[in-house]
PDB file of N, CA and C in Angstrom:
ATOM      1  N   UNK A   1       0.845  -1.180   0.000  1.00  0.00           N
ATOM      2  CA  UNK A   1       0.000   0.000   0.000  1.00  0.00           C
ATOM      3  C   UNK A   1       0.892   1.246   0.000  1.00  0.00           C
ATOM      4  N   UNK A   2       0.684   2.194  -0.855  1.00  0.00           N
ATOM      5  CA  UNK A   2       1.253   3.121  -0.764  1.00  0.00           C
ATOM      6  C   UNK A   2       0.848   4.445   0.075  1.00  0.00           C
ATOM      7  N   UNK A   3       1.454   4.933   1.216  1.00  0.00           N
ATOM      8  CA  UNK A   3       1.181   6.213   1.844  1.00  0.00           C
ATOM      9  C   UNK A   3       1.911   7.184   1.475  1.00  0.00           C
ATOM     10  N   UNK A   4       1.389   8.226   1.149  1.00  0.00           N
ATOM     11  CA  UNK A   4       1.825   9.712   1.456  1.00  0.00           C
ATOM     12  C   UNK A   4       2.320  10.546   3.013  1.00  0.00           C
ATOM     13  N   UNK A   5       3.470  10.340   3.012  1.00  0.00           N
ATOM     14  CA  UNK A   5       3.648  10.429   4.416  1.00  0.00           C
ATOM     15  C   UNK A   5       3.949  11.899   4.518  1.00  0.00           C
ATOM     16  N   UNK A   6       3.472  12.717   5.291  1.00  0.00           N
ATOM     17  CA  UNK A   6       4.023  14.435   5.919  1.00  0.00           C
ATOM     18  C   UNK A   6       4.094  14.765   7.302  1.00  0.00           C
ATOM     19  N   UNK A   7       3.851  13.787   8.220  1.00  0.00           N
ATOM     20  CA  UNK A   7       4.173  13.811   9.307  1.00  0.00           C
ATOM     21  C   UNK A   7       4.620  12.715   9.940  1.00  0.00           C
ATOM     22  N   UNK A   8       5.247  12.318  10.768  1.00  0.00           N
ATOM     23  CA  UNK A   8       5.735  10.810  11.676  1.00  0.00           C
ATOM     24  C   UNK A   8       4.945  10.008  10.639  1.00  0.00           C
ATOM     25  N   UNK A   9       5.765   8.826  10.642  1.00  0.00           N
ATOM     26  CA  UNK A   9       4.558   7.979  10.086  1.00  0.00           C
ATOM     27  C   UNK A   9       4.135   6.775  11.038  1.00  0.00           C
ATOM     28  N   UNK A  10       2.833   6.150  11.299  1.00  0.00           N
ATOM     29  CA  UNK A  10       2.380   5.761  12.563  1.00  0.00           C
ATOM     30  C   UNK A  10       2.873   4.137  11.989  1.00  0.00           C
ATOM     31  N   UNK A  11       2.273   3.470  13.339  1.00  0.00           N
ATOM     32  CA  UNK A  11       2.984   1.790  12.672  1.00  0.00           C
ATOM     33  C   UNK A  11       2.257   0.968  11.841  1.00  0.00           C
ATOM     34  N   UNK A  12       1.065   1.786  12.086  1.00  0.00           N
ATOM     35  CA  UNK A  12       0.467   1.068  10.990  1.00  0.00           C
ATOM     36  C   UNK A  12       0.563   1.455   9.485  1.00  0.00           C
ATOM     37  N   UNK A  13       0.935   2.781   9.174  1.00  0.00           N
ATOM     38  CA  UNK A  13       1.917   3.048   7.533  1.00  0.00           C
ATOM     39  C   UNK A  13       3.004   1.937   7.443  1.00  0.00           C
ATOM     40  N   UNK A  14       3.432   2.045   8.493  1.00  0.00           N
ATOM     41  CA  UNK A  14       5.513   1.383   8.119  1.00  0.00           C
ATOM     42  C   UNK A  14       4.530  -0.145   7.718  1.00  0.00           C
ATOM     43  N   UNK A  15       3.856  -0.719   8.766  1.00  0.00           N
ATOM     44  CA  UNK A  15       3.460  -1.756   8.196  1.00  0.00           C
ATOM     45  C   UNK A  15       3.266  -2.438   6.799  1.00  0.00           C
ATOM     46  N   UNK A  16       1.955  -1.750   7.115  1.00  0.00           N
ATOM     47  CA  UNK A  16       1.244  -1.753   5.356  1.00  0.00           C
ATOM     48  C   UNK A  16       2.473  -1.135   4.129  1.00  0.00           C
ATOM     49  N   UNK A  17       3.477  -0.249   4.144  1.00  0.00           N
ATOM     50  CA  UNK A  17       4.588   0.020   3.694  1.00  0.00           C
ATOM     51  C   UNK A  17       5.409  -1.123   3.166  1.00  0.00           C
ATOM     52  N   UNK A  18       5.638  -2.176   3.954  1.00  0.00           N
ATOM     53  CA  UNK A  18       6.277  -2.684   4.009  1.00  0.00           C
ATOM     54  C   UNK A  18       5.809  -4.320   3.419  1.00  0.00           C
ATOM     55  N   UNK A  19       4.246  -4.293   3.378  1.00  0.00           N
ATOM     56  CA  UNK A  19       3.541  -5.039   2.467  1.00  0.00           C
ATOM     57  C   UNK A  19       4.280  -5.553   1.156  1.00  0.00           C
ATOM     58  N   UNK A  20       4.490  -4.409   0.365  1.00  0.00           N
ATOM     59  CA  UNK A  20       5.188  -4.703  -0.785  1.00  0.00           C
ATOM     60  C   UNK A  20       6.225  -6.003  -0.927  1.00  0.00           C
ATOM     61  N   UNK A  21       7.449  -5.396  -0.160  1.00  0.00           N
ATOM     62  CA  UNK A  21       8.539  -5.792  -0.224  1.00  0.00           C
ATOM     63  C   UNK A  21       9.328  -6.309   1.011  1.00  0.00           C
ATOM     64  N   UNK A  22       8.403  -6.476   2.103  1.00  0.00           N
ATOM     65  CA  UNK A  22       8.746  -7.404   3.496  1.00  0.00           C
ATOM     66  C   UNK A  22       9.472  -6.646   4.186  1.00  0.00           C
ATOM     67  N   UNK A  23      11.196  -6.338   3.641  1.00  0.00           N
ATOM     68  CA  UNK A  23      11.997  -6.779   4.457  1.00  0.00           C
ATOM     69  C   UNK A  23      12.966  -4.816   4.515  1.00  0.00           C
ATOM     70  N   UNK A  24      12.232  -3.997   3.105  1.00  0.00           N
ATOM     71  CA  UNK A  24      12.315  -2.621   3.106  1.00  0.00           C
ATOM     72  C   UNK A  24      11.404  -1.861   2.121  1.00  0.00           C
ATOM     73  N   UNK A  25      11.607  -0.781   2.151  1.00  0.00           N
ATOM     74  CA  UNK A  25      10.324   0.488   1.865  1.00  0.00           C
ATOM     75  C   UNK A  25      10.858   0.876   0.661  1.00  0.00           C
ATOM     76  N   UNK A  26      10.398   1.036  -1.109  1.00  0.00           N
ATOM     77  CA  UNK A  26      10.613   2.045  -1.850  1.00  0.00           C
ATOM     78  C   UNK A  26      10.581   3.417  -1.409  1.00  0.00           C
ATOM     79  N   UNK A  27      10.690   4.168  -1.866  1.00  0.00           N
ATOM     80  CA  UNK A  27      10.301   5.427  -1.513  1.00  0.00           C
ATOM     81  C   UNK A  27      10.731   6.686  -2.676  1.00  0.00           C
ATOM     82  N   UNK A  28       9.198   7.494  -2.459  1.00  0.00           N
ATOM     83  CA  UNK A  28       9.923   8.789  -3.430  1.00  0.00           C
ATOM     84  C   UNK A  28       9.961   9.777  -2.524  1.00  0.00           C
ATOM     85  N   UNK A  29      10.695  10.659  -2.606  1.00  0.00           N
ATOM     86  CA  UNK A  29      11.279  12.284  -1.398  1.00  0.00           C
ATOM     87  C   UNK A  29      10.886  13.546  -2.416  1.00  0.00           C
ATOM     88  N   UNK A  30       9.929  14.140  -2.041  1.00  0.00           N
ATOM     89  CA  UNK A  30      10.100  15.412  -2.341  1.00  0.00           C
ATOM     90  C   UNK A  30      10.881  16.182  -1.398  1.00  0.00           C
ATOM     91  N   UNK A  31      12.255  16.415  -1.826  1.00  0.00           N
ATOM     92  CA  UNK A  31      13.024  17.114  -1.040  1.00  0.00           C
ATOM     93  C   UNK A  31      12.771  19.127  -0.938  1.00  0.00           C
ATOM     94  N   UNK A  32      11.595  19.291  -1.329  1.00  0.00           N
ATOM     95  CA  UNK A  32      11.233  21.000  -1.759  1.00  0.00           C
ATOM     96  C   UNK A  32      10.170  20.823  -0.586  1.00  0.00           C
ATOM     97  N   UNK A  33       8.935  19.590  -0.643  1.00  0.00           N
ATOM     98  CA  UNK A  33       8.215  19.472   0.030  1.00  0.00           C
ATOM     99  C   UNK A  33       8.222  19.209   1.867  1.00  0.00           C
ATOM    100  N   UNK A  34       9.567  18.141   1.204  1.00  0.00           N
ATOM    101  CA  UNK A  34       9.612  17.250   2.656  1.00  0.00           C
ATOM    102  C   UNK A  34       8.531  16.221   3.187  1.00  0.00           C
ATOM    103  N   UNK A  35       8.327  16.074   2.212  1.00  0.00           N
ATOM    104  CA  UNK A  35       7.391  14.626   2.479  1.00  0.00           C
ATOM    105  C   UNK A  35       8.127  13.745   1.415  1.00  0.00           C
ATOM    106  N   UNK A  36       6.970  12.279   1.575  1.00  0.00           N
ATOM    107  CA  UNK A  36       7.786  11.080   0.810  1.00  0.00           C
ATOM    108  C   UNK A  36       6.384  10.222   0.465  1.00  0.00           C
ATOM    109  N   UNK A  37       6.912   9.429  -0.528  1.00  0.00           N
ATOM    110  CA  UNK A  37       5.531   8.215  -0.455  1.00  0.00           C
ATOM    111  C   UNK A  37       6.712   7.212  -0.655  1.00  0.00           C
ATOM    112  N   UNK A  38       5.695   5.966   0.238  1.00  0.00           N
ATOM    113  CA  UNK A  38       6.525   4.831   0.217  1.00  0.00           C
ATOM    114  C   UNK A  38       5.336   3.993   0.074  1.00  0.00           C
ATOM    115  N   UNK A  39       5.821   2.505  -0.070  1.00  0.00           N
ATOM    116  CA  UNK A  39       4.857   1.708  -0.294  1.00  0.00           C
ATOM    117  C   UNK A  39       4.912   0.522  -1.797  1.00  0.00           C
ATOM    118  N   UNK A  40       5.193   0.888  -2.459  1.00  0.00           N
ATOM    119  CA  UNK A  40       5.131   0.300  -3.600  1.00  0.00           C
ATOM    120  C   UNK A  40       6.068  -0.597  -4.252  1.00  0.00           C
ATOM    121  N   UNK A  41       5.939  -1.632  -5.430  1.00  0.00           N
ATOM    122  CA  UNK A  41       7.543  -2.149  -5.788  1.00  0.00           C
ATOM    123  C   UNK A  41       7.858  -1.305  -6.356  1.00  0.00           C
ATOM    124  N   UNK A  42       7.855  -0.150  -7.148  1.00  0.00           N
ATOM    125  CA  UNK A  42       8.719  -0.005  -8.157  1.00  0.00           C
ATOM    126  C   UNK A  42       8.603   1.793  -7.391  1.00  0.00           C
ATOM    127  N   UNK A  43      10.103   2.425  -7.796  1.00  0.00           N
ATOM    128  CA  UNK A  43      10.154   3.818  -7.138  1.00  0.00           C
ATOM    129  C   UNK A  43       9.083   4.727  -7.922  1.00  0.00           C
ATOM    130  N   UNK A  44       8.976   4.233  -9.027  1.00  0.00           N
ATOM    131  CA  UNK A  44       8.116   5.087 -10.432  1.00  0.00           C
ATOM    132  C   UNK A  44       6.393   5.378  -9.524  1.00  0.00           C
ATOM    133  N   UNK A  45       6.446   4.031  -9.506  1.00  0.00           N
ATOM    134  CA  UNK A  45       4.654   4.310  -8.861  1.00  0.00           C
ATOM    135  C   UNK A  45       4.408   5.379  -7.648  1.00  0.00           C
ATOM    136  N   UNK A  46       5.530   5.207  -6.647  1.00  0.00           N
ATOM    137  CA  UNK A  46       5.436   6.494  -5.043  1.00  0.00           C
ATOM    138  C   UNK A  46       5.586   7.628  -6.186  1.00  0.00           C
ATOM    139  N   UNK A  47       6.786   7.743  -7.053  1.00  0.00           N
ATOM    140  CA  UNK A  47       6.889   8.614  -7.587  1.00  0.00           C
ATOM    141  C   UNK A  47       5.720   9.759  -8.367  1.00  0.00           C
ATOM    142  N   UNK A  48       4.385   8.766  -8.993  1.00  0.00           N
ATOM    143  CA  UNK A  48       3.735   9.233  -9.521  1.00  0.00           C
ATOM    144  C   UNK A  48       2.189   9.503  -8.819  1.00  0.00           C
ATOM    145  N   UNK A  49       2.451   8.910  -7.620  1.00  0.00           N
ATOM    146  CA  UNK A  49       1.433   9.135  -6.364  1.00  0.00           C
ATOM    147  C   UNK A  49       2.261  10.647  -5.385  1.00  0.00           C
ATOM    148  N   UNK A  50       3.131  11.246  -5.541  1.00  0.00           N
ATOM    149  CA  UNK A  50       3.986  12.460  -5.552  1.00  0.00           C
ATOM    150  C   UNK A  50       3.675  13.702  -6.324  1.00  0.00           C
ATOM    151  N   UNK A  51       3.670  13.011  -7.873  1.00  0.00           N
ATOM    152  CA  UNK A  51       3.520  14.371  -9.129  1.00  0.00           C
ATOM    153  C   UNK A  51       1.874  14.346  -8.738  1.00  0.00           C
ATOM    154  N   UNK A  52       1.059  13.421  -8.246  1.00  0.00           N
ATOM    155  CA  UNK A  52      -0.275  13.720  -8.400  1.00  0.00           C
ATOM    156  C   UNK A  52      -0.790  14.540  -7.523  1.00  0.00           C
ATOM    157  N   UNK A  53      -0.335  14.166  -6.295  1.00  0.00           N
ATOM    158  CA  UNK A  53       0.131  15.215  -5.261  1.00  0.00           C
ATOM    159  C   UNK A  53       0.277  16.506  -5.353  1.00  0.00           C
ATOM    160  N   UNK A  54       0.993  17.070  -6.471  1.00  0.00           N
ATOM    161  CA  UNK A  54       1.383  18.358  -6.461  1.00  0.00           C
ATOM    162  C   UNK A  54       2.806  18.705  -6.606  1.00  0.00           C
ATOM    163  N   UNK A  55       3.602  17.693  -6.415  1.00  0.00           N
ATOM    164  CA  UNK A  55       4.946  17.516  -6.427  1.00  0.00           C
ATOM    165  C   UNK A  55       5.296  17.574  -7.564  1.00  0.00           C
ATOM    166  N   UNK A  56       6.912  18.506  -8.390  1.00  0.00           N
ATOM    167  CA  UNK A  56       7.512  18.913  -9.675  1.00  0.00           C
ATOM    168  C   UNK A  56       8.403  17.861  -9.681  1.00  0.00           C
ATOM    169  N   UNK A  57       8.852  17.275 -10.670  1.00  0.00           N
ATOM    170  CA  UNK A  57       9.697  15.574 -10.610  1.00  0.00           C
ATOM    171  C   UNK A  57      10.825  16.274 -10.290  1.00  0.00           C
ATOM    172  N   UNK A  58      11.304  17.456 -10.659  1.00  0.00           N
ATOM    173  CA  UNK A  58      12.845  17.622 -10.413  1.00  0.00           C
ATOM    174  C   UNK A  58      12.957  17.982  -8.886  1.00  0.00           C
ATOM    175  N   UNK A  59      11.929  17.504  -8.408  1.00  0.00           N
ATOM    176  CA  UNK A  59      12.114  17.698  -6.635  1.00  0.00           C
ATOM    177  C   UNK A  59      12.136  16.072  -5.993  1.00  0.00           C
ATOM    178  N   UNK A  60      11.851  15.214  -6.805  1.00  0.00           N
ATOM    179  CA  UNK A  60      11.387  13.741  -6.167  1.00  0.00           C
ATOM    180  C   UNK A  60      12.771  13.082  -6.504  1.00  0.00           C
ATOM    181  N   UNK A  61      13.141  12.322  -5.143  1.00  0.00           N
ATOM    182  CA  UNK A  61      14.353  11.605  -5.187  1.00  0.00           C
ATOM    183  C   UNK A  61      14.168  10.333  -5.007  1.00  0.00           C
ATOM    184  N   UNK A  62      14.122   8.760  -5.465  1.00  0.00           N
ATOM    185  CA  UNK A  62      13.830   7.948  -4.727  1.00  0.00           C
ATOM    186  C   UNK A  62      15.188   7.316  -4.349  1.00  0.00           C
ATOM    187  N   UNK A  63      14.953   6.473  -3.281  1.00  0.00           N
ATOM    188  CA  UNK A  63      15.471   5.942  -2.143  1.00  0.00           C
ATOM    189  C   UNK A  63      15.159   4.355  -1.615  1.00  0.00           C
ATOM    190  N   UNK A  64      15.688   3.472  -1.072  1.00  0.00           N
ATOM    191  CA  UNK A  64      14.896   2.210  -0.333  1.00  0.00           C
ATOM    192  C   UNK A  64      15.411   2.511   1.557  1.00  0.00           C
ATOM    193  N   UNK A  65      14.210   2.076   1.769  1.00  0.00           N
ATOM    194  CA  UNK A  65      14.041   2.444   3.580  1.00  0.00           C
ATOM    195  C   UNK A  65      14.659   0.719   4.327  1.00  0.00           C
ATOM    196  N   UNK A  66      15.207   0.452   4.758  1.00  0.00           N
ATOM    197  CA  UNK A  66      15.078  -0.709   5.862  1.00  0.00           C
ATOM    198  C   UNK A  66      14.994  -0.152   7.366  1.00  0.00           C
ATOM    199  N   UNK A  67      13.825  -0.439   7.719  1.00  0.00           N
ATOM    200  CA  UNK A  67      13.243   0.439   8.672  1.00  0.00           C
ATOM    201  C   UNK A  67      13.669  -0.639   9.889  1.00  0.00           C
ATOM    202  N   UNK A  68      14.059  -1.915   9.825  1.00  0.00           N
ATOM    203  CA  UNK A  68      14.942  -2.773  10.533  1.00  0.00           C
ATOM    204  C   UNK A  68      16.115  -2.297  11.678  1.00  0.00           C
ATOM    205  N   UNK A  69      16.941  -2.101  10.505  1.00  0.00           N
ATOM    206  CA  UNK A  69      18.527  -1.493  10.365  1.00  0.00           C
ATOM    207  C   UNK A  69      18.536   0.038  10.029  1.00  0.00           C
ATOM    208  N   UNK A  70      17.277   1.048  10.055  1.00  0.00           N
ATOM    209  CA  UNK A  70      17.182   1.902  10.607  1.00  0.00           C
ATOM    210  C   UNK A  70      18.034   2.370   8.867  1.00  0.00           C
ATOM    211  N   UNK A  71      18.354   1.592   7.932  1.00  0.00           N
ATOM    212  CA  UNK A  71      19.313   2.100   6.974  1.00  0.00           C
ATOM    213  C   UNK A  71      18.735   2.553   5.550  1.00  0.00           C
ATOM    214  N   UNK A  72      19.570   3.507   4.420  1.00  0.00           N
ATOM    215  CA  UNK A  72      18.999   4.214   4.089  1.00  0.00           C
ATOM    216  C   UNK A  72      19.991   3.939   2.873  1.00  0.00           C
ATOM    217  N   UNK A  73      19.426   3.654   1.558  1.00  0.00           N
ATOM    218  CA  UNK A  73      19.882   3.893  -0.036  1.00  0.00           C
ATOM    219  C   UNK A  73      19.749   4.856  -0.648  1.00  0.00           C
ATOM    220  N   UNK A  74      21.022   5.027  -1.756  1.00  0.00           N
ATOM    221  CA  UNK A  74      20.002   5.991  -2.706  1.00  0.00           C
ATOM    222  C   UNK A  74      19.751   5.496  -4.093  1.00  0.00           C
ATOM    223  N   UNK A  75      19.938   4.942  -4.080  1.00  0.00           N
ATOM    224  CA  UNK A  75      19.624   3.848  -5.777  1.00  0.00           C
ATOM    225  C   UNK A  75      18.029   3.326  -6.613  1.00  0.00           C
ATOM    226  N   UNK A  76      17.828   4.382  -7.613  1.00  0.00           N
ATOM    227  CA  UNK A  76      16.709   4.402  -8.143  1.00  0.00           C
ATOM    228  C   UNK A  76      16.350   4.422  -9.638  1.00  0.00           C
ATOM    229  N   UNK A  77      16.420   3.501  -9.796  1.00  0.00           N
ATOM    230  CA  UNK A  77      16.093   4.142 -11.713  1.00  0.00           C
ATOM    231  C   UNK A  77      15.220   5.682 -12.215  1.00  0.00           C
ATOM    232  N   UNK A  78      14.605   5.993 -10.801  1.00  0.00           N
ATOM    233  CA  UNK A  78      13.835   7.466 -11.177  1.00  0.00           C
ATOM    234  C   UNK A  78      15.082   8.572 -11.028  1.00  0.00           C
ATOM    235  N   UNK A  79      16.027   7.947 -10.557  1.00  0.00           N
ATOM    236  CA  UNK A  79      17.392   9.230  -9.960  1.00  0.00           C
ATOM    237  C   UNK A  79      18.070   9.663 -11.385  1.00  0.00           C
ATOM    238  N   UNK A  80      17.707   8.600 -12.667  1.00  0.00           N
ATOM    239  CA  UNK A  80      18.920   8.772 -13.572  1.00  0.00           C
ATOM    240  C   UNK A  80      18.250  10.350 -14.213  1.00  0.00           C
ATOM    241  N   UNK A  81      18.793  11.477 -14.325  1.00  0.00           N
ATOM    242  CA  UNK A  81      18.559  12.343 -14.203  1.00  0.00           C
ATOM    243  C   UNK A  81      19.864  13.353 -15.228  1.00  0.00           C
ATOM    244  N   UNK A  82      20.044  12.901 -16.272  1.00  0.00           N
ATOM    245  CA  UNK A  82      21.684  13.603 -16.690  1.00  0.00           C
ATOM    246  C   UNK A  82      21.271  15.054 -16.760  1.00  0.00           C
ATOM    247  N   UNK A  83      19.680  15.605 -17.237  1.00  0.00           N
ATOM    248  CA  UNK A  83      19.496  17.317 -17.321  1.00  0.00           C
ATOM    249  C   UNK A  83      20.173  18.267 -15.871  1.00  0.00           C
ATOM    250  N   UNK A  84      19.869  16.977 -14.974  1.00  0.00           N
ATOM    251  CA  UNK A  84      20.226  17.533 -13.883  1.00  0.00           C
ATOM    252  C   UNK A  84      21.462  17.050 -12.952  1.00  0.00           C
ATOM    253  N   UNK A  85      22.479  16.618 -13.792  1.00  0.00           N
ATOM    254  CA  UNK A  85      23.858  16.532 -13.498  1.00  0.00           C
ATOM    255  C   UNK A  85      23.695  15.300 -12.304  1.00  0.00           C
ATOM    256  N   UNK A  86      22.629  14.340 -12.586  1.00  0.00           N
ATOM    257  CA  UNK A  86      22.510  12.764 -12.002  1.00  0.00           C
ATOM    258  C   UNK A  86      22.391  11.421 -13.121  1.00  0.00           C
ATOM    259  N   UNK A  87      23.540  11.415 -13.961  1.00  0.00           N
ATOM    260  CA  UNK A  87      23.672  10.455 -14.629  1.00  0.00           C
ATOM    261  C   UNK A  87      23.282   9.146 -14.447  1.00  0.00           C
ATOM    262  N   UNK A  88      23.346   8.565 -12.933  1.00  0.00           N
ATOM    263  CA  UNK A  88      23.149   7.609 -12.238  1.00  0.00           C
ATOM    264  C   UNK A  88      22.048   7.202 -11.666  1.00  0.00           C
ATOM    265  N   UNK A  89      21.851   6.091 -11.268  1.00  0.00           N
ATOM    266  CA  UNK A  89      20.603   5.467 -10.390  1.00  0.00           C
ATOM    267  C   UNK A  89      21.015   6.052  -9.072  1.00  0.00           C
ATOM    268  N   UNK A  90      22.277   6.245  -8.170  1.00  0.00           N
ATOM    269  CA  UNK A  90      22.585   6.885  -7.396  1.00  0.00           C
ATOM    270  C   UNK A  90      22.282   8.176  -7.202  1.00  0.00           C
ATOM    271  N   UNK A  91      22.024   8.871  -5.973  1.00  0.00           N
ATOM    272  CA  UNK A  91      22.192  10.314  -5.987  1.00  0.00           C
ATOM    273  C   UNK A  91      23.317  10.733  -5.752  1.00  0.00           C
ATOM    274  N   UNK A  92      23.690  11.619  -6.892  1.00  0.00           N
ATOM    275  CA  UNK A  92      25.118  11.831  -6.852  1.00  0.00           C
ATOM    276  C   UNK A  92      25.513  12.972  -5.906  1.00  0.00           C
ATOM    277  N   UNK A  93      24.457  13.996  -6.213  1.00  0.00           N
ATOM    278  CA  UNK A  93      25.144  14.940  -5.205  1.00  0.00           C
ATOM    279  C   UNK A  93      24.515  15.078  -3.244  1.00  0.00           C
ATOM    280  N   UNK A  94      25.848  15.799  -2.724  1.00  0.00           N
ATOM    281  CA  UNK A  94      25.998  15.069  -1.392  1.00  0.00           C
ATOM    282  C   UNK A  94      24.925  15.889  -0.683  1.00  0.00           C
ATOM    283  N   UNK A  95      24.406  17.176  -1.382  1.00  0.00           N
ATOM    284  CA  UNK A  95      23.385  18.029  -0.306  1.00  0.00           C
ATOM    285  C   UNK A  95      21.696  17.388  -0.736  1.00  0.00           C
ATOM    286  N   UNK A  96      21.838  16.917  -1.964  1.00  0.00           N
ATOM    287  CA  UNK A  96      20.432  16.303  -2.168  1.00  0.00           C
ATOM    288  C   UNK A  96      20.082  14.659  -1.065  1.00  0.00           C
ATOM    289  N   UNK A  97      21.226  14.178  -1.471  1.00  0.00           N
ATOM    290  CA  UNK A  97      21.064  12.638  -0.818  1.00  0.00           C
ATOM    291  C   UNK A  97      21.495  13.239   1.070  1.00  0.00           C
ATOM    292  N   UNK A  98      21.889  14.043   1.393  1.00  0.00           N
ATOM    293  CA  UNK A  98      21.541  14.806   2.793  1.00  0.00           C
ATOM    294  C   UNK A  98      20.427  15.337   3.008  1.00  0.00           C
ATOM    295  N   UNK A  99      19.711  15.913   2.466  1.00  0.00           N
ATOM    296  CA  UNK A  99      18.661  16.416   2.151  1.00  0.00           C
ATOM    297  C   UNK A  99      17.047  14.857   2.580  1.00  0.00           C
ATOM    298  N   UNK A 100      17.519  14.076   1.321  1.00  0.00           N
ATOM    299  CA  UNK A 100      16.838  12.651   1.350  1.00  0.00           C
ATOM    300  C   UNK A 100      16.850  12.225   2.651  1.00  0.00           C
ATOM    301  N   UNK A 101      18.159  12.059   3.338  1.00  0.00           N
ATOM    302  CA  UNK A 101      18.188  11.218   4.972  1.00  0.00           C
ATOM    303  C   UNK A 101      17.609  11.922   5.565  1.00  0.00           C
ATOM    304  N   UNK A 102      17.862  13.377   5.818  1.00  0.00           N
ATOM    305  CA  UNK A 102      16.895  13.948   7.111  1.00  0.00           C
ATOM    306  C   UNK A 102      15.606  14.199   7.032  1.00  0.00           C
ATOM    307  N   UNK A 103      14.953  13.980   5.903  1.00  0.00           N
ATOM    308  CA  UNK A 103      13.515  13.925   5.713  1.00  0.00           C
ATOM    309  C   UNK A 103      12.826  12.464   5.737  1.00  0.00           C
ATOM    310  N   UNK A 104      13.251  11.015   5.492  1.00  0.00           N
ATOM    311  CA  UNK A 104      13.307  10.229   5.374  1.00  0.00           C
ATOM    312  C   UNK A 104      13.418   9.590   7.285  1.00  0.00           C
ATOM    313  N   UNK A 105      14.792  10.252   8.032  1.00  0.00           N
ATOM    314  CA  UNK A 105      15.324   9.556   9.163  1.00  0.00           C
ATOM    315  C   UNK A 105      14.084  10.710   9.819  1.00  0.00           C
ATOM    316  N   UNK A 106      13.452  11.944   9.971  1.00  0.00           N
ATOM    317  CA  UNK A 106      12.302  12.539  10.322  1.00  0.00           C
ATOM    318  C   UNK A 106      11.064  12.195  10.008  1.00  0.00           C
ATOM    319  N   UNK A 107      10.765  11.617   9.679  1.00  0.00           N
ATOM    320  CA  UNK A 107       9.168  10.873   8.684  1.00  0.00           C
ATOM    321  C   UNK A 107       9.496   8.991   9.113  1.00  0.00           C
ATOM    322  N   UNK A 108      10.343   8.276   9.037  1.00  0.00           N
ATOM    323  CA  UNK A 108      10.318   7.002   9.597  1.00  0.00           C
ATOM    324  C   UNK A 108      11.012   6.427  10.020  1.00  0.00           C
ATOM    325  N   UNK A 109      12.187   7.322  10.508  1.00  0.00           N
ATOM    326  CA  UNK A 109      13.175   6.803  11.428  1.00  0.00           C
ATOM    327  C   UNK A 109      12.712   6.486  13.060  1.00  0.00           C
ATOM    328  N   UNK A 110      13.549   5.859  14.078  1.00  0.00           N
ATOM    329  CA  UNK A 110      12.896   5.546  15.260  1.00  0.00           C
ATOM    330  C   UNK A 110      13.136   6.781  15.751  1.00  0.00           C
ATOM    331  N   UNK A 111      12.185   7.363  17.154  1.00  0.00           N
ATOM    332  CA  UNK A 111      12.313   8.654  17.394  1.00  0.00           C
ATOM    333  C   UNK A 111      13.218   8.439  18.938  1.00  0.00           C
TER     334      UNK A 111
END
């Protein structure tokens, strides 16, 4: 199930979140917004539950959550991005993928 998360997210999001893929969370980051959607297999789908939202794509970063190990990726086929100097599935640059953790470790990290 995919949620739109903008505040804490309760245990029953991480749950159902975690439906998908068991063991961690897709996720897309509007890093302008500061919210995220997680939930889904593929980063494209949070991603487009984001633009529907209201969210501009050159603000959405995706990411995978292991809400386990508390640990945090940046590897996304929505990241490959060359207009915007992200050639890669990685986020290349270090203030965006900083940007990603503290909105991400604020929205479903343990408090």
């Amino acid at each position: 199930m995919i949620h739109i998360i903008r505040g804490r997210a309760t245990e029953q999001q991480l749950t159902e979140m975690l439906e998908a893929l068991e063991t961690y969370i897709k996720l897309a980051v509007d890093i302008r917004r500061g919210i995220l959607a997680g939930g889904a297999v593929m980063h494209a789908d949070c991603e487009a539950v984001l633009l529907h939202d209201g969210s501009r794509q050159e603000n959405v970063w995706g990411a995978d959550w292991d809400p386990g190990a508390q640990e945090l990726t940046f590897e996304a086929l929505i990241n490959i991005r060359p207009r915007q100097d992200n050639p890669s599935m990685d986020i290349l640059a270090a203030n965006t993928r900083e940007t990603v953790e503290q909105i991400v470790r604020k929205l479903l990290g343990d408090a």
